[in-house]
Protein backbone atom coordinates (compact mmCIF):
# COMPACT_ATOMS: atom_id res chain seq x y z
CA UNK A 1 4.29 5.55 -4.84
CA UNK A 2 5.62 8.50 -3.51
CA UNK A 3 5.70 9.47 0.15
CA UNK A 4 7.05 12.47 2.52
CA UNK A 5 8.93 12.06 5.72
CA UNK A 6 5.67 11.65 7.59
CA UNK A 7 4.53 8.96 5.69
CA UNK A 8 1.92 10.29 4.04
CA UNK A 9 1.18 8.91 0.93
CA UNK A 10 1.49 12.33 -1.57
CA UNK A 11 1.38 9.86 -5.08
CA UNK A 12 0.33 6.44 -6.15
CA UNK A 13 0.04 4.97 -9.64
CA UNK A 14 -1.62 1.36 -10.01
CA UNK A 15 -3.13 -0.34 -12.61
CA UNK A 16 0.31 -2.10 -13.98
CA UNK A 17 0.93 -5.61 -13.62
CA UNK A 18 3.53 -6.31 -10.80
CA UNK A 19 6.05 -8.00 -13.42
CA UNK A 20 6.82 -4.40 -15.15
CA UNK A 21 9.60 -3.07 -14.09
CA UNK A 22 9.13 -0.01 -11.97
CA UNK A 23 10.79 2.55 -13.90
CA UNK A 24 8.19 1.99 -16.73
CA UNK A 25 5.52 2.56 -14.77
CA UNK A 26 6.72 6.07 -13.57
CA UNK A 27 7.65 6.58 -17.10
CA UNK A 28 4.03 6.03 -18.07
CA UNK A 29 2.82 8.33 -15.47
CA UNK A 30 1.47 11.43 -14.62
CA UNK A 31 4.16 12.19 -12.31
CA UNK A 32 7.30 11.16 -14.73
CA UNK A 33 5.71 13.78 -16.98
CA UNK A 34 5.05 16.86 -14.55
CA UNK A 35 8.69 15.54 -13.45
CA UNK A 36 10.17 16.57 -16.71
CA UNK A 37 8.10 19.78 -16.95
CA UNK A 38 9.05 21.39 -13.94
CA UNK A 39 5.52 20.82 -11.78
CA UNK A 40 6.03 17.10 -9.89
CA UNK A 41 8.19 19.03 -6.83
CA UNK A 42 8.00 22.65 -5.26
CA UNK A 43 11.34 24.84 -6.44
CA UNK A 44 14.73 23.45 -4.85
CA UNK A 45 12.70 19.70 -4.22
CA UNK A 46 13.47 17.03 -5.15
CA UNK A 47 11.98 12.92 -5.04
CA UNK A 48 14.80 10.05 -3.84
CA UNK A 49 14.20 6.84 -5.76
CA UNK A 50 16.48 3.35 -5.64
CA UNK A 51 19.13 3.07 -8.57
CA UNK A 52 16.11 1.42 -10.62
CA UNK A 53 15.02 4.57 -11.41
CA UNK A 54 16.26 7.05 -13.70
CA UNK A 55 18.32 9.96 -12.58
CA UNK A 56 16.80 13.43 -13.11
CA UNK A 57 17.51 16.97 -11.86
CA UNK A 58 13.75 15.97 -9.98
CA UNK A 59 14.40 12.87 -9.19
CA UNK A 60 17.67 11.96 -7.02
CA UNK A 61 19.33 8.24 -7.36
CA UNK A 62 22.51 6.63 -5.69
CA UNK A 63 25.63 7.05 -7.67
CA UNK A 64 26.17 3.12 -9.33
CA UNK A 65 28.66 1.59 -7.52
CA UNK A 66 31.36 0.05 -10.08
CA UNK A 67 34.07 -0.04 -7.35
CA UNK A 68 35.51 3.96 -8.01
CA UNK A 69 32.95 5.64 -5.99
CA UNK A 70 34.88 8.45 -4.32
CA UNK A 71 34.19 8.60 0.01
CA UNK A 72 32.02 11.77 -0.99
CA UNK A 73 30.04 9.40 -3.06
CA UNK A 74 29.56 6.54 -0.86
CA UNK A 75 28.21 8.80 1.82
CA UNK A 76 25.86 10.89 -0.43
CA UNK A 77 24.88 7.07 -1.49
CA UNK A 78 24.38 6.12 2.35
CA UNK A 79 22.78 9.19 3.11
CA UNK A 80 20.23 8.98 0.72
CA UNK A 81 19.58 5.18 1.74
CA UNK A 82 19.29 5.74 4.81
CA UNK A 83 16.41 8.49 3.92
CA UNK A 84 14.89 5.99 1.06
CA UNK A 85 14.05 3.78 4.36
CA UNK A 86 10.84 5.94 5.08
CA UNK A 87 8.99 4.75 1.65
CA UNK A 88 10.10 0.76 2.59
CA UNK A 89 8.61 2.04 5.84
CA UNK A 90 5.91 3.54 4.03
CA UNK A 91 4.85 0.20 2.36
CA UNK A 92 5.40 -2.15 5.46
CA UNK A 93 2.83 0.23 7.51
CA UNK A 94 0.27 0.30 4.31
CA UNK A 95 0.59 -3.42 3.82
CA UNK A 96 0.36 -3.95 8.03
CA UNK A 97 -2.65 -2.27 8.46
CA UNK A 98 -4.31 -3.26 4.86
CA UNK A 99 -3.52 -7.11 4.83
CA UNK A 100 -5.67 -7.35 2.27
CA UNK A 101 -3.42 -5.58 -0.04
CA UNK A 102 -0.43 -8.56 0.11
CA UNK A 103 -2.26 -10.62 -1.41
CA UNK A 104 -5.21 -9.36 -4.00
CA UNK A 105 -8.29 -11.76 -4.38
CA UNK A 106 -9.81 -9.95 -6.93
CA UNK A 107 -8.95 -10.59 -10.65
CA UNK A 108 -10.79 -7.84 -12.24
CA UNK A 109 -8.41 -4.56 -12.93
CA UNK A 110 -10.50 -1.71 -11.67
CA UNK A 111 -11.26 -3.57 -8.42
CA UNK A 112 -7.42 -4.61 -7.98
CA UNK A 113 -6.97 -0.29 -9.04
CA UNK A 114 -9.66 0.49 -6.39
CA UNK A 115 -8.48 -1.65 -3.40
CA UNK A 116 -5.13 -0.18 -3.81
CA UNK A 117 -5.61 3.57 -3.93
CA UNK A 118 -8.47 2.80 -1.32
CA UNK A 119 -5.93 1.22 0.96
CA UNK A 120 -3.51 4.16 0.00
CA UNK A 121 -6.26 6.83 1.38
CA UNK A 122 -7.14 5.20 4.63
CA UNK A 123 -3.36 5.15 4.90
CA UNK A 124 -3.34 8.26 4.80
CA UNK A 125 -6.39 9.22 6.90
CA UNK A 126 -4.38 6.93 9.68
CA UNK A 127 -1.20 8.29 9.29
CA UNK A 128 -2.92 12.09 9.86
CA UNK A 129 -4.62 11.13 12.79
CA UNK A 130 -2.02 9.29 14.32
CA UNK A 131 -2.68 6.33 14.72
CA UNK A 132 0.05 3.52 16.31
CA UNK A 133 0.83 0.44 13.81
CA UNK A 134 4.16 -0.26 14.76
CA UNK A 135 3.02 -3.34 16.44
CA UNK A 136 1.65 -4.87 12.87
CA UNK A 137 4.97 -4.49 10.85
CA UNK A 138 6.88 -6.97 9.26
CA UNK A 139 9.98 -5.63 8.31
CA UNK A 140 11.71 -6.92 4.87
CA UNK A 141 15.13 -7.28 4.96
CA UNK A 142 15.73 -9.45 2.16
CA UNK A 143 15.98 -6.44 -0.88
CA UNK A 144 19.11 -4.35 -1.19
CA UNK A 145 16.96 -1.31 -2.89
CA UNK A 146 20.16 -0.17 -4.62
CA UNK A 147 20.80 -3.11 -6.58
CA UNK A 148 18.32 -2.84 -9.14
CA UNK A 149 19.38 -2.26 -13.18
CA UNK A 150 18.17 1.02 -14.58
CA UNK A 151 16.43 0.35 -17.66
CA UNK A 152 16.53 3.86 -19.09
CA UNK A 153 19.31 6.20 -19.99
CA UNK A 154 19.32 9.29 -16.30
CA UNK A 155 19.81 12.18 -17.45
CA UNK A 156 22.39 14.60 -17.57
CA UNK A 157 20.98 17.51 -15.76
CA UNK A 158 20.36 15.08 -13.05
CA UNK A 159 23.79 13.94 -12.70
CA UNK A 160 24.35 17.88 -11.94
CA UNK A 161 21.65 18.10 -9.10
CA UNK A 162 23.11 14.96 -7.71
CA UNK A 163 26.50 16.52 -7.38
CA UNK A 164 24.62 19.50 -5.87
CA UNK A 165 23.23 17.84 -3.51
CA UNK A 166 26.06 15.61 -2.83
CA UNK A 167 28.49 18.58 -2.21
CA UNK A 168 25.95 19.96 0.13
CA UNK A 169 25.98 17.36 2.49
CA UNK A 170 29.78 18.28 3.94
């Protein structure tokens, strides 16, 4: 799933089962692949993912932390946690107002497909008209986000973009 500052939903994939790791499943998706041709952002975009991901000149992870991060590099890497926090935000309001979707009755894959981007649209339709769910959320404090292993190679016109961006942020 992909989200803007506002919260607004602006991608979701389903259809996977929750044991595969999430890197495969954007790797298997529509938006890995406009990713890598230039089309999943507008020009000078980019998408923030967890370290789980791969890094691309598209899409923007946290520099791994081996203990020789340079103080540039632990604030790029705090930076862009801190701004990661809207899609965990993102999740806790869709899963607030949806209950439903923590825990899926339905065994049939288009159904489980169909209550999810369903729940992902009213989202949406709630989040546009502004509607007040802070009340419902239960945060999740449990995950460090950053902590996951990346299971394919980034690549190295990301790494470039990352120090772009990084070097920016003075």
């Amino acid at each position: 799933m992909v989200c803007d500052n506002d919260m607004v939903i602006r991608h979701a994939y389903t259809g996977w089962p929750g044991c595969t790791h999430d890197a495969r499943v954007l790797r298997n998706s529509s938006l890995f692949e406009d990713g890598e041709q230039g089309n999943a952002v507008g020009q000078g975009n980019f998408i923030i993912a967890d370290s789980a991901y791969p890094l691309r000149n598209w899409l923007i992870t946290p520099f791994r932390d081996t203990g020789h991060l340079n103080p540039r590099q632990h604030r790029f890497n705090r930076r862009l946690s801190s701004a990661r926090q809207i899609v965990e935000r993102c999740y806790g309001h869709l899963k607030g107002r949806f209950r439903r979707l923590r825990e899926i009755t339905v065994r049939k894959p288009p159904q489980i497909v169909a209550i999810i981007i369903s729940g992902c649209i009213l989202h949406n339709l709630c989040v546009l008209s502004h509607d007040d769910i802070e009340d419902f959320i239960e945060e999740d404090h449990d995950v460090d986000a950053n902590m996951y292993p990346n299971i394919y190679l980034d690549g190295g016109c990301g790494t470039a973009r990352r120090n772009e961006i990084m070097n920016a942020l003075l």
